[in-house]
Protein backbone atom coordinates (compact mmCIF):
# COMPACT_ATOMS: atom_id res chain seq x y z
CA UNK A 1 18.93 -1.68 104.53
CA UNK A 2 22.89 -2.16 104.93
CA UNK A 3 23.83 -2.34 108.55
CA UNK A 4 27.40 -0.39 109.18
CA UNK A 5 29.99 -3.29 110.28
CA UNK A 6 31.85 -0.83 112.03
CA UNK A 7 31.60 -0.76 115.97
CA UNK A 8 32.53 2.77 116.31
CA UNK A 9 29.25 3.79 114.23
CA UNK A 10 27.46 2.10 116.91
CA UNK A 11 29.22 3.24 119.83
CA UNK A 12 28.03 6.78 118.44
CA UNK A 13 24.50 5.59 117.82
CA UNK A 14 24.46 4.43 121.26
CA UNK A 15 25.56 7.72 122.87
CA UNK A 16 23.46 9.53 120.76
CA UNK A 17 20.30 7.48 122.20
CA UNK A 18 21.61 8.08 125.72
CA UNK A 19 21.96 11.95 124.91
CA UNK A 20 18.20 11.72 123.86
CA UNK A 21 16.55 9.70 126.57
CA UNK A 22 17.27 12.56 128.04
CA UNK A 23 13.79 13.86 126.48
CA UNK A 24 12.27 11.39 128.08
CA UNK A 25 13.23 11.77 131.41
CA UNK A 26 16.94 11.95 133.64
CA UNK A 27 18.04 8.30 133.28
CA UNK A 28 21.75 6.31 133.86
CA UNK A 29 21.83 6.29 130.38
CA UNK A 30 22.07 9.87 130.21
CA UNK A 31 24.33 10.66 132.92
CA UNK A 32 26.73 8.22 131.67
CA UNK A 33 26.86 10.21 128.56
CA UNK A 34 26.93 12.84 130.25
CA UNK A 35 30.13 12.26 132.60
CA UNK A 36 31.56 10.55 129.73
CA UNK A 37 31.62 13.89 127.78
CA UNK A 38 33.01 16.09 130.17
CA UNK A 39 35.55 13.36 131.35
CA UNK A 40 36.72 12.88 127.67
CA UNK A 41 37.10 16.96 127.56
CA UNK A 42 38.75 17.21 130.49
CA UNK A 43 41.40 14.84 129.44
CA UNK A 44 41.69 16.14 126.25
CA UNK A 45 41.79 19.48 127.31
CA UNK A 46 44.76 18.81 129.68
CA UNK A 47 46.68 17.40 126.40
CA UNK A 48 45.72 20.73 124.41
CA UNK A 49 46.92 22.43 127.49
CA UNK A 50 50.52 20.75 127.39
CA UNK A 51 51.16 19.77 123.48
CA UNK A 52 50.03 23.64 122.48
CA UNK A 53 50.74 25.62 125.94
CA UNK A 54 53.52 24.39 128.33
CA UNK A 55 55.06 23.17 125.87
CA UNK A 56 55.56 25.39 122.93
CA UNK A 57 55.62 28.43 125.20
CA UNK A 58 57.73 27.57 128.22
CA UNK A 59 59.95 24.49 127.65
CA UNK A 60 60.92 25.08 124.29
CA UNK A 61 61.67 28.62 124.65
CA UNK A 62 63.57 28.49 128.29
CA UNK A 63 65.21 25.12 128.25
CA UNK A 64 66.02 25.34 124.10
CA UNK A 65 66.43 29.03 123.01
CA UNK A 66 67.12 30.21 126.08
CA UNK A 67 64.50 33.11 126.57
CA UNK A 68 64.61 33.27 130.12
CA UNK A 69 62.52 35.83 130.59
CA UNK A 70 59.36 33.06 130.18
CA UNK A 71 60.33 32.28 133.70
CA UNK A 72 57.89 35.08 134.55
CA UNK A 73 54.52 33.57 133.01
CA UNK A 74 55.30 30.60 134.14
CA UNK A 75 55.36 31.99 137.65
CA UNK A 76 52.04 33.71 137.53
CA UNK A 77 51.05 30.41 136.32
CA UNK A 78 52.14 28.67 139.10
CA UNK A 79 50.64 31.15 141.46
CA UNK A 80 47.53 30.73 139.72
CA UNK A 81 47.45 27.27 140.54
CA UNK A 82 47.53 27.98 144.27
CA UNK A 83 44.15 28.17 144.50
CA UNK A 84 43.99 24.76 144.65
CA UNK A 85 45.77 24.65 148.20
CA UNK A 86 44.01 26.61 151.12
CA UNK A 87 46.76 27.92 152.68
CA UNK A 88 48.35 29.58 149.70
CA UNK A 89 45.16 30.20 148.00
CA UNK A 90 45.78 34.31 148.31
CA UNK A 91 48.69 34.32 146.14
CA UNK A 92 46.50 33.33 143.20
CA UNK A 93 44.81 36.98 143.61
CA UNK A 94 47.87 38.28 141.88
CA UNK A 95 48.16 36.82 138.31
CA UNK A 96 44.24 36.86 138.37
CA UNK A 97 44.91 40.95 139.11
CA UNK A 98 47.03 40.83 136.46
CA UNK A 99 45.45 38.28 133.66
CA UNK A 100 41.89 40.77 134.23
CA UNK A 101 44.00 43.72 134.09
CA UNK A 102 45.58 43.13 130.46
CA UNK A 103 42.41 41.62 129.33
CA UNK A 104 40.23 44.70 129.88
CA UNK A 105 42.80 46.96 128.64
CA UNK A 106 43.04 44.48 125.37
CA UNK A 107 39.50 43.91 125.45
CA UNK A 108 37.89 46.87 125.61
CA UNK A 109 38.89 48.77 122.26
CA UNK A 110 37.74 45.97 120.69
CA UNK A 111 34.38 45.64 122.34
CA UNK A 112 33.93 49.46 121.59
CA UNK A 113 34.80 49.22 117.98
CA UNK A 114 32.53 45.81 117.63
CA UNK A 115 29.62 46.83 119.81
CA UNK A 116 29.33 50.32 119.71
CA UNK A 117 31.33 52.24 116.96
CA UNK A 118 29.87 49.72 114.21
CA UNK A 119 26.82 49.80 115.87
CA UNK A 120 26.70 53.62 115.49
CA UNK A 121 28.34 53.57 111.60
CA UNK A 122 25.41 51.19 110.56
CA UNK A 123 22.68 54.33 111.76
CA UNK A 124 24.63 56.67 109.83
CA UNK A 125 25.01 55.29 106.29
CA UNK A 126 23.02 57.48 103.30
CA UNK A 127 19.58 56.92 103.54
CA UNK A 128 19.83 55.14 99.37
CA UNK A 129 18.24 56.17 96.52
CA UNK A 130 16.06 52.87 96.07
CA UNK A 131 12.83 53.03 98.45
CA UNK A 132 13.55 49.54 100.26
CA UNK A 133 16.68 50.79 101.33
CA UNK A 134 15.43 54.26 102.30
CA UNK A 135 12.59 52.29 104.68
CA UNK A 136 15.35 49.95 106.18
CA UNK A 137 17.68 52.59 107.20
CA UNK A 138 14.65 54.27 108.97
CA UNK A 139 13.89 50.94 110.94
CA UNK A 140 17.30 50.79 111.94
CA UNK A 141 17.82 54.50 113.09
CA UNK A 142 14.61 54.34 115.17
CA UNK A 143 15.83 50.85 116.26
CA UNK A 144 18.59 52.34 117.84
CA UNK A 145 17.25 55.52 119.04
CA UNK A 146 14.44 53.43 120.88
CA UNK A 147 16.26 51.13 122.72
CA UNK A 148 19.05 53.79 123.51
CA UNK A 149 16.29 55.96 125.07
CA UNK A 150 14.75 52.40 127.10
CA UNK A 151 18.03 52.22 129.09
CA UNK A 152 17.97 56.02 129.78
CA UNK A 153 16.81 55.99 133.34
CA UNK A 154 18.24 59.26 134.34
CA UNK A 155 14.52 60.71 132.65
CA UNK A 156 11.07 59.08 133.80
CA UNK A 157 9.62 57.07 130.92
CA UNK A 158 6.40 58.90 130.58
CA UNK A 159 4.72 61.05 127.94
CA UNK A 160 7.00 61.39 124.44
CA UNK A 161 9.81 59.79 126.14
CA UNK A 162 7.77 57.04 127.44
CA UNK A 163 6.09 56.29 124.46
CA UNK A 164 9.65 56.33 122.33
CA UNK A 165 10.73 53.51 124.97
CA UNK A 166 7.95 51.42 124.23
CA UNK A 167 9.05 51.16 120.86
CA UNK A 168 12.68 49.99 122.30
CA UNK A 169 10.95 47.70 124.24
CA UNK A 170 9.18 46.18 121.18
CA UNK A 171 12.75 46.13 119.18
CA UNK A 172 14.25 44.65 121.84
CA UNK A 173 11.87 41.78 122.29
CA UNK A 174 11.89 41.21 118.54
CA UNK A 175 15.76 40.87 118.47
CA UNK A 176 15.22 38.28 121.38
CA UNK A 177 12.87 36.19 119.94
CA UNK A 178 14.50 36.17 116.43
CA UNK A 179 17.72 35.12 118.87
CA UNK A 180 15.95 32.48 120.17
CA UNK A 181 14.49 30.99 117.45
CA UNK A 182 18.10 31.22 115.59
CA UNK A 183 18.90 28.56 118.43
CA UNK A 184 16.00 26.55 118.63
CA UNK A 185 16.91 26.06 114.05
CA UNK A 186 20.43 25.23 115.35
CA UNK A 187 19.48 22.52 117.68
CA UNK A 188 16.87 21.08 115.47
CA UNK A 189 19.71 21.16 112.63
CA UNK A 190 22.00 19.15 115.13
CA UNK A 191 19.09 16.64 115.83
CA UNK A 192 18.65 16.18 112.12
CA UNK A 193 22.01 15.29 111.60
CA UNK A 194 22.06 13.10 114.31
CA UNK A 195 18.73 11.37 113.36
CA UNK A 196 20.20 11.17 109.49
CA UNK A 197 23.68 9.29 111.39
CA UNK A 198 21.83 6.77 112.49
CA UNK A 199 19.50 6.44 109.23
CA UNK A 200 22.17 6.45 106.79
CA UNK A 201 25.79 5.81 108.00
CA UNK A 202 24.12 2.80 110.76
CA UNK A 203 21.18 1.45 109.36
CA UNK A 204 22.31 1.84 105.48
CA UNK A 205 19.11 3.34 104.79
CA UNK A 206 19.02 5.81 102.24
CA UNK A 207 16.73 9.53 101.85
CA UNK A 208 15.67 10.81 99.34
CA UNK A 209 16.28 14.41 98.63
């Protein structure tokens, strides 16, 4: 066992244990962690916000190449801001108009061609000659059809049609739980590495395989 001599490999081994007392129980430990995180993001966030916002798309392009025309973002940014002050808190309704407006209107073809167009292209690929294939693009029509048919609610679910929802509701509860248990291997994978920090890069200790 080498111990690391460097102190910021045990400032992160000590965060790290604060972040996971947190299993224990809510502790100062863990709130300090926890406030330290989100004041470290805020801060960095607000340098982000200047170094590859303000900056790069208002004062360099009004004050150096003269496009003037920025003045209007920067307005509705301004306006945004208002929020912040009471009395002047209404004209923020206007860029936020605005900034939902043009994302909906940007946002939606994509969401349809993501979502629903692929979603409807992957049901009508040829069934494939090999008999894995054949079964899998069965599943996945019948899938869709089910769970389709489970947010129909124009129609009673009951006889045929009831029975056909059903089998959405057992597609959609698989999807869920293969969801969830995506995240719960992603969190244990971030625990592991955490747990192999400390092993290796603090303690010096090295594992096998």
């Amino acid at each position: 066992m080498h111990l690391s001599p460097s102190i910021g490999v045990w400032v992160a081994v000590f965060l790290t244990l604060c972040v996971l007392s947190f299993l224990y129980k809510d502790n100062p430990f863990y709130k300090f962690a926890e406030h330290l995180v989100v004041g470290v993001s805020v801060g960095y966030g607000m340098v982000l916000w200047y170094t590859q916002g303000i900056l790069p798309k208002f004062i360099t392009p009004f004050f150096k190449e003269g496009k003037y025309i920025y003045i209007v973002p920067a307005i509705l940014g301004i306006m945004i801001t208002m929020q912040l002050v009471r009395k002047y808190a209404w004209l923020a309704r206007f860029p936020m108009a605005f900034l939902l407006g043009a994302s909906s209107g940007i946002g939606l073809p994509r969401t349809m061609q993501a979502g629903v167009i692929k979603q409807l292209e992957a049901t009508m690929v040829p069934m494939g000659f090999s008999r894995l294939q054949y079964i899998w693009n069965i599943v996945i029509f019948v899938g869709v059809l089910s769970v389709l048919i489970y947010f129909f609610f124009s129609k009673e679910h009951k006889g045929v049609f009831g029975g056909i929802a059903n089998i959405g509701i057992w597609y959609l509860m698989i999807g869920f739980g293969a969801t969830f248990g995506y995240t719960v291997m992603a969190r244990l994978s971030l625990f592991i590495g955490r747990v192999l920090f400390i092993i290796q890069t603090a303690l010096g200790i090295q594992v096998a395989g």
